[in-house]
C-alpha atoms as a PDB file:
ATOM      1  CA  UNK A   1      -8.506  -4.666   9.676  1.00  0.00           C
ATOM      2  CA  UNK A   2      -7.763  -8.301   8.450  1.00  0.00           C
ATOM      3  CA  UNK A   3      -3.993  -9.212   7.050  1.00  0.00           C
ATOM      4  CA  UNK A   4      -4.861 -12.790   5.416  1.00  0.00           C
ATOM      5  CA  UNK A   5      -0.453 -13.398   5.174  1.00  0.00           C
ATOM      6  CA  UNK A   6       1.045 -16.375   3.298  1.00  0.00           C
ATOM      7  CA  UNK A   7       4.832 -16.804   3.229  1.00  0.00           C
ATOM      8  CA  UNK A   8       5.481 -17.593  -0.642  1.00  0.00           C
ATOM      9  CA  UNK A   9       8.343 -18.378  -2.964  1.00  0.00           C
ATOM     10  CA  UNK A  10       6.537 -16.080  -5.582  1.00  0.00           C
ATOM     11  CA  UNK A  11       3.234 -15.134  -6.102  1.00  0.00           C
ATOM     12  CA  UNK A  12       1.568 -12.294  -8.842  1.00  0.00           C
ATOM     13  CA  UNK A  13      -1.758 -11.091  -9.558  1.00  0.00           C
ATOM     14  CA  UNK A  14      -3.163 -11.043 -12.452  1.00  0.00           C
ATOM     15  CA  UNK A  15      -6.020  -8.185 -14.053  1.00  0.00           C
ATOM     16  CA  UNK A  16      -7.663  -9.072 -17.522  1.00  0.00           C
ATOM     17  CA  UNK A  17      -4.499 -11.146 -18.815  1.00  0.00           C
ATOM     18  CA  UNK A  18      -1.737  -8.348 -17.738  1.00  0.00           C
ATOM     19  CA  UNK A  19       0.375  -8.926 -14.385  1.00  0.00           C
ATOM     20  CA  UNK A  20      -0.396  -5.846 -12.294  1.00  0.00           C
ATOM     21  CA  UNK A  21       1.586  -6.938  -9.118  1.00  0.00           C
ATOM     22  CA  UNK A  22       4.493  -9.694  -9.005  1.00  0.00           C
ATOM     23  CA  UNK A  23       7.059 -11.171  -6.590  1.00  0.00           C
ATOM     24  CA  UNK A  24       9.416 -13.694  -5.621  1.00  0.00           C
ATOM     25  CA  UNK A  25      10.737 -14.284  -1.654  1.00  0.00           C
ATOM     26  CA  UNK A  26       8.305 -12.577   0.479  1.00  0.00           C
ATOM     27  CA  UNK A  27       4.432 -12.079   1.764  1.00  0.00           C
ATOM     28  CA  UNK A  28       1.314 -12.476  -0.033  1.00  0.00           C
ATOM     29  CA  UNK A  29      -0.950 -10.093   2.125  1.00  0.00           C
ATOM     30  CA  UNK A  30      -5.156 -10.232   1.241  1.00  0.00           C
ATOM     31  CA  UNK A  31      -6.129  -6.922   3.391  1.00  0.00           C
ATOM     32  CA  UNK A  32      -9.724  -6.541   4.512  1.00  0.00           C
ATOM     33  CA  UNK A  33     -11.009  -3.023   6.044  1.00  0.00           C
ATOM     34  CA  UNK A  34     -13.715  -2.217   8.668  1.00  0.00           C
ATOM     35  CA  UNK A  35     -15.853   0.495   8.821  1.00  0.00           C
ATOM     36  CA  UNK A  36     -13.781   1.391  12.145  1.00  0.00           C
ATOM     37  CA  UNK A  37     -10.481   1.054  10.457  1.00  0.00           C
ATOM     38  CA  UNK A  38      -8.418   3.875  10.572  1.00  0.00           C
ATOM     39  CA  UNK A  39      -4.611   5.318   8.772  1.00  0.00           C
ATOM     40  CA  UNK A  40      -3.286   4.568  12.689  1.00  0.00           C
ATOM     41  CA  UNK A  41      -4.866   1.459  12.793  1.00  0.00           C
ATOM     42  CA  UNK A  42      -3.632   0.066   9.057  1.00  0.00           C
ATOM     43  CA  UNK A  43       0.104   1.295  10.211  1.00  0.00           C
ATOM     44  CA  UNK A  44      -0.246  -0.471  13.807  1.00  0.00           C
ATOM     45  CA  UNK A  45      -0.815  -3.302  11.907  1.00  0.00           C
ATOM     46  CA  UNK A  46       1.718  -3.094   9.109  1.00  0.00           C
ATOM     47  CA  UNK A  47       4.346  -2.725  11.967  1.00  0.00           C
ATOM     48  CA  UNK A  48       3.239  -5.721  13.476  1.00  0.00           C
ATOM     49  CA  UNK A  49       3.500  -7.398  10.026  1.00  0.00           C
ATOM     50  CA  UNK A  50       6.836  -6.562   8.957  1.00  0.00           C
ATOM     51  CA  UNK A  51       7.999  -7.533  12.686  1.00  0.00           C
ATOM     52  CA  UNK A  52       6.481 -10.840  12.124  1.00  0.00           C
ATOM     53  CA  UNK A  53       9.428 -13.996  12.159  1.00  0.00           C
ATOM     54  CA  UNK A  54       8.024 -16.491  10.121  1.00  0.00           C
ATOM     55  CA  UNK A  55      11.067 -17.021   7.723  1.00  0.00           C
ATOM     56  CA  UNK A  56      13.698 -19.746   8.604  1.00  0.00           C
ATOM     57  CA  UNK A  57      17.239 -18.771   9.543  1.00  0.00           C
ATOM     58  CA  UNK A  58      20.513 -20.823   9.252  1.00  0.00           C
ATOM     59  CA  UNK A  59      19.404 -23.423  11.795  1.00  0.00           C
ATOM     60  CA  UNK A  60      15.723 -23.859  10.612  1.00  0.00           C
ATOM     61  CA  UNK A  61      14.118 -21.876  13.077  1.00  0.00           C
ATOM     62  CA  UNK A  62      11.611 -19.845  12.451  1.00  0.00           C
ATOM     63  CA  UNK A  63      13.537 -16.905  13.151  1.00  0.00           C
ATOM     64  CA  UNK A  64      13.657 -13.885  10.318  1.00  0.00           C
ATOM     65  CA  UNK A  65      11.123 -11.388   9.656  1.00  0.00           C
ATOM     66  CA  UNK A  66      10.552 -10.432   6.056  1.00  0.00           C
ATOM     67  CA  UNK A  67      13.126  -7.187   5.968  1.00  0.00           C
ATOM     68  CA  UNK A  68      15.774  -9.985   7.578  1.00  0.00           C
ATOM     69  CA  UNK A  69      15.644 -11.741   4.690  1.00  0.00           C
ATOM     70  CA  UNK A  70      14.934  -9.022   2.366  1.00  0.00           C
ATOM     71  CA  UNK A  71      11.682 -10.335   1.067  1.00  0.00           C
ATOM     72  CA  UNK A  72       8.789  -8.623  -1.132  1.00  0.00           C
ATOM     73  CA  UNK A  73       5.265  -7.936  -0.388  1.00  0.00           C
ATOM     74  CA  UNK A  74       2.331  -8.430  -2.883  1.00  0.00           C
ATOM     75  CA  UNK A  75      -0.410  -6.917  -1.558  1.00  0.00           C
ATOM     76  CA  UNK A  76      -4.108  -7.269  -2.775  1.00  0.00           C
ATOM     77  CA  UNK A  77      -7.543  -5.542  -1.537  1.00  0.00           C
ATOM     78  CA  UNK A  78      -9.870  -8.433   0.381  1.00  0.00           C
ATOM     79  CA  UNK A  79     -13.339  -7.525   1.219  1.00  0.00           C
ATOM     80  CA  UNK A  80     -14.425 -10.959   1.287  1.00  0.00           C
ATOM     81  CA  UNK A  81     -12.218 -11.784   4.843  1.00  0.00           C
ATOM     82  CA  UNK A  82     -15.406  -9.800   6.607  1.00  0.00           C
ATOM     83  CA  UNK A  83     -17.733 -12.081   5.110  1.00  0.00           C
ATOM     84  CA  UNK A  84     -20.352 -12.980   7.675  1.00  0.00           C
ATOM     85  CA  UNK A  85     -21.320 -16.934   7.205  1.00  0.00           C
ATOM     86  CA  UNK A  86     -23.478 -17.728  10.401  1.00  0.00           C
ATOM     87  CA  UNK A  87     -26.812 -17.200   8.977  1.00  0.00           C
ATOM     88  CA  UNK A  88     -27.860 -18.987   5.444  1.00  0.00           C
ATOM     89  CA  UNK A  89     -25.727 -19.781   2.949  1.00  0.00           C
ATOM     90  CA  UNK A  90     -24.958 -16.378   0.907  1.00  0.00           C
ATOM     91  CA  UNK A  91     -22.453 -14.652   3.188  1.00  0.00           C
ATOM     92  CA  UNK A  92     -22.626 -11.673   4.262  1.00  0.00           C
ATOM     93  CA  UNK A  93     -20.449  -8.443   3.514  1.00  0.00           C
ATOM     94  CA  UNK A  94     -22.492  -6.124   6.029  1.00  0.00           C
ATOM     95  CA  UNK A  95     -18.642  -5.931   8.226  1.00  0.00           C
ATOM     96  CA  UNK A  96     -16.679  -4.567   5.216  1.00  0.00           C
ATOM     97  CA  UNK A  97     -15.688  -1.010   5.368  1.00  0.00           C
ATOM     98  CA  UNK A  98     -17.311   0.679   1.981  1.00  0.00           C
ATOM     99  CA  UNK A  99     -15.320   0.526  -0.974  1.00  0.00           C
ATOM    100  CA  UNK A 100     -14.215   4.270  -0.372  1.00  0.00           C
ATOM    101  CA  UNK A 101     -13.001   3.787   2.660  1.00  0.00           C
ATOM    102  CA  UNK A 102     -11.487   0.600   2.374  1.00  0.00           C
ATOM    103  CA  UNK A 103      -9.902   1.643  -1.090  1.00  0.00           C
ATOM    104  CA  UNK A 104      -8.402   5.061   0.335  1.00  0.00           C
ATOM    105  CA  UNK A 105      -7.214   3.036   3.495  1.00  0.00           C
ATOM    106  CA  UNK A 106      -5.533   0.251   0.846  1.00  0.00           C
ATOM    107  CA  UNK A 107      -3.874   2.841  -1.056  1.00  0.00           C
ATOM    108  CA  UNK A 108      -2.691   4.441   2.401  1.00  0.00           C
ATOM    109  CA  UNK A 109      -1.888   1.006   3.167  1.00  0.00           C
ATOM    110  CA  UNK A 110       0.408   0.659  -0.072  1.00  0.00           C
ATOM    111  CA  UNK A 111       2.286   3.665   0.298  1.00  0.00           C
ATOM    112  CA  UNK A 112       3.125   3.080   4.260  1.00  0.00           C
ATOM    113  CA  UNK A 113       4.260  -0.291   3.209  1.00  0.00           C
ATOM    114  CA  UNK A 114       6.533   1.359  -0.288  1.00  0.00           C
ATOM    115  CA  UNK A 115       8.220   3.455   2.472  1.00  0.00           C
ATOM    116  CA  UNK A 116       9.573   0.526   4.637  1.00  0.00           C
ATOM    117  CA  UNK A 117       9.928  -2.387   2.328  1.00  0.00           C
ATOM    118  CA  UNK A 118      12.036  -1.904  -0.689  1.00  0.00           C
ATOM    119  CA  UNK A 119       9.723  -4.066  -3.150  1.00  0.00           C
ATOM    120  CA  UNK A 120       5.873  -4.109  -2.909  1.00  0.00           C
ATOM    121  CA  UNK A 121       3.769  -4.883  -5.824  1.00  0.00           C
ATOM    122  CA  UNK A 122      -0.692  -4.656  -6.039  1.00  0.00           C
ATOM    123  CA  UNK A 123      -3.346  -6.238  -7.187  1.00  0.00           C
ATOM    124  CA  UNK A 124      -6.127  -3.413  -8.489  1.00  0.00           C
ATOM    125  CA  UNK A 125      -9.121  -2.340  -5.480  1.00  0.00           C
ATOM    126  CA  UNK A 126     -12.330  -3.469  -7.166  1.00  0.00           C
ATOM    127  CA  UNK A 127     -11.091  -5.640 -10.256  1.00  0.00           C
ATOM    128  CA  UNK A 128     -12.028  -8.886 -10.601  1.00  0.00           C
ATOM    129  CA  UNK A 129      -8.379 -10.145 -10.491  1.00  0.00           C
ATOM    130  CA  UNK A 130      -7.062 -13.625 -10.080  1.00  0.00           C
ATOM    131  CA  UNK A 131      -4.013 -14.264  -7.930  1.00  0.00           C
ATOM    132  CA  UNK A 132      -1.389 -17.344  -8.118  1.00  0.00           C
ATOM    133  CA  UNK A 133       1.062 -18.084  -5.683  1.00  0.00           C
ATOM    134  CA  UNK A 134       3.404 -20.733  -4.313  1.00  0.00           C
ATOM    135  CA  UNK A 135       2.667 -20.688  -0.208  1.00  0.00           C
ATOM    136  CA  UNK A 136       6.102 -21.796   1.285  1.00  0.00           C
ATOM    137  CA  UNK A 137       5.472 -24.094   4.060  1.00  0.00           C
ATOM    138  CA  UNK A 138       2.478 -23.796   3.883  1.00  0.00           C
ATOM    139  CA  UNK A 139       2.562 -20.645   6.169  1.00  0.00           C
ATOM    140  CA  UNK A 140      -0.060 -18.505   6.924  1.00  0.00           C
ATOM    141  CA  UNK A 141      -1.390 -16.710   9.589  1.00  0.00           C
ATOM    142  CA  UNK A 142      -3.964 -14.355  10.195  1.00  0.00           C
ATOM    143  CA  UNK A 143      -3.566 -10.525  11.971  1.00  0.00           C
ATOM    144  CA  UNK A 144      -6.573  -9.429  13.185  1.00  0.00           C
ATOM    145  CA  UNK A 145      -6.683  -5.895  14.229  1.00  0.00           C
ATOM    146  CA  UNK A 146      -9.856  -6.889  16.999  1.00  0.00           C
ATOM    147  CA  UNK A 147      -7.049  -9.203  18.896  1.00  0.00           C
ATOM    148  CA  UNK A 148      -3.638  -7.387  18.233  1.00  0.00           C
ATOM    149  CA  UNK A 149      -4.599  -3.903  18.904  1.00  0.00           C
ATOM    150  CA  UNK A 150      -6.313  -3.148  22.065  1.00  0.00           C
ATOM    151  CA  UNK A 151      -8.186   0.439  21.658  1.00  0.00           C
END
């Protein structure tokens, strides 16, 4: 499992011209699934995300994790973070879970996330959706499941 997470002011996602997800203060999280993904795995990870410090506290340290500073998250399906670019230049998706697995895993993913963080918003698995945001910092940082959990 891949968490693509920017830090953002606000950020929403957008399906055919109607807002499906929206946010201010919090995480914009792209989530990409692998065929070895698993429900343990996806809430390993979403621990690890929600202990995360990357806000600033009253001295301007990085400090605060998103629940600190009672943030939203804005999450939106990702199957293009397994993309496989070594060979040619069409990538690759061969790494990507199949879209039932990776979209009952994202909606496992949403609901493990509803029950920890008061406000968290979606984009639509599968839909061609187009997502705006304003990254604050710019910070982002990438949680790979291959590094941060050891099986």
């Amino acid at each position: 499992m891949k968490m693509l997470v920017q830090r953002v002011k606000h950020a929403k996602v957008t399906v055919d011209g109607n807002v499906t997800g929206a946010i201010e203060q919090g995480y914009l999280v792209l989530l990409g699934v692998a065929p070895e993904d698993t429900t343990e795995i996806m809430e390993k990870m979403v621990d690890k995300l929600l202990r995360l410090r990357i806000f600033s506290d009253e001295n301007d340290k990085i400090n605060l994790s998103l629940q600190d500073v009672g943030g939203s998250l804005l999450l939106v399906s990702q199957f293009t973070l397994y993309a496989d670019c070594r060979k040619g230049n069409r990538p690759s998706f061969v790494h990507a879970a199949p879209p039932a697995q990776a979209e009952a895993l994202y909606e496992a993913c949403k609901a493990y996330c509803r029950e920890r963080v008061s406000v968290v918003e979606s984009g639509i698995f599968g839909a061609d959706m187009q997502v705006e945001l304003c990254n604050d910092g710019p910070f982002t940082v990438l949680l790979d499941s291959a590094e941060i959990i050891k099986n």
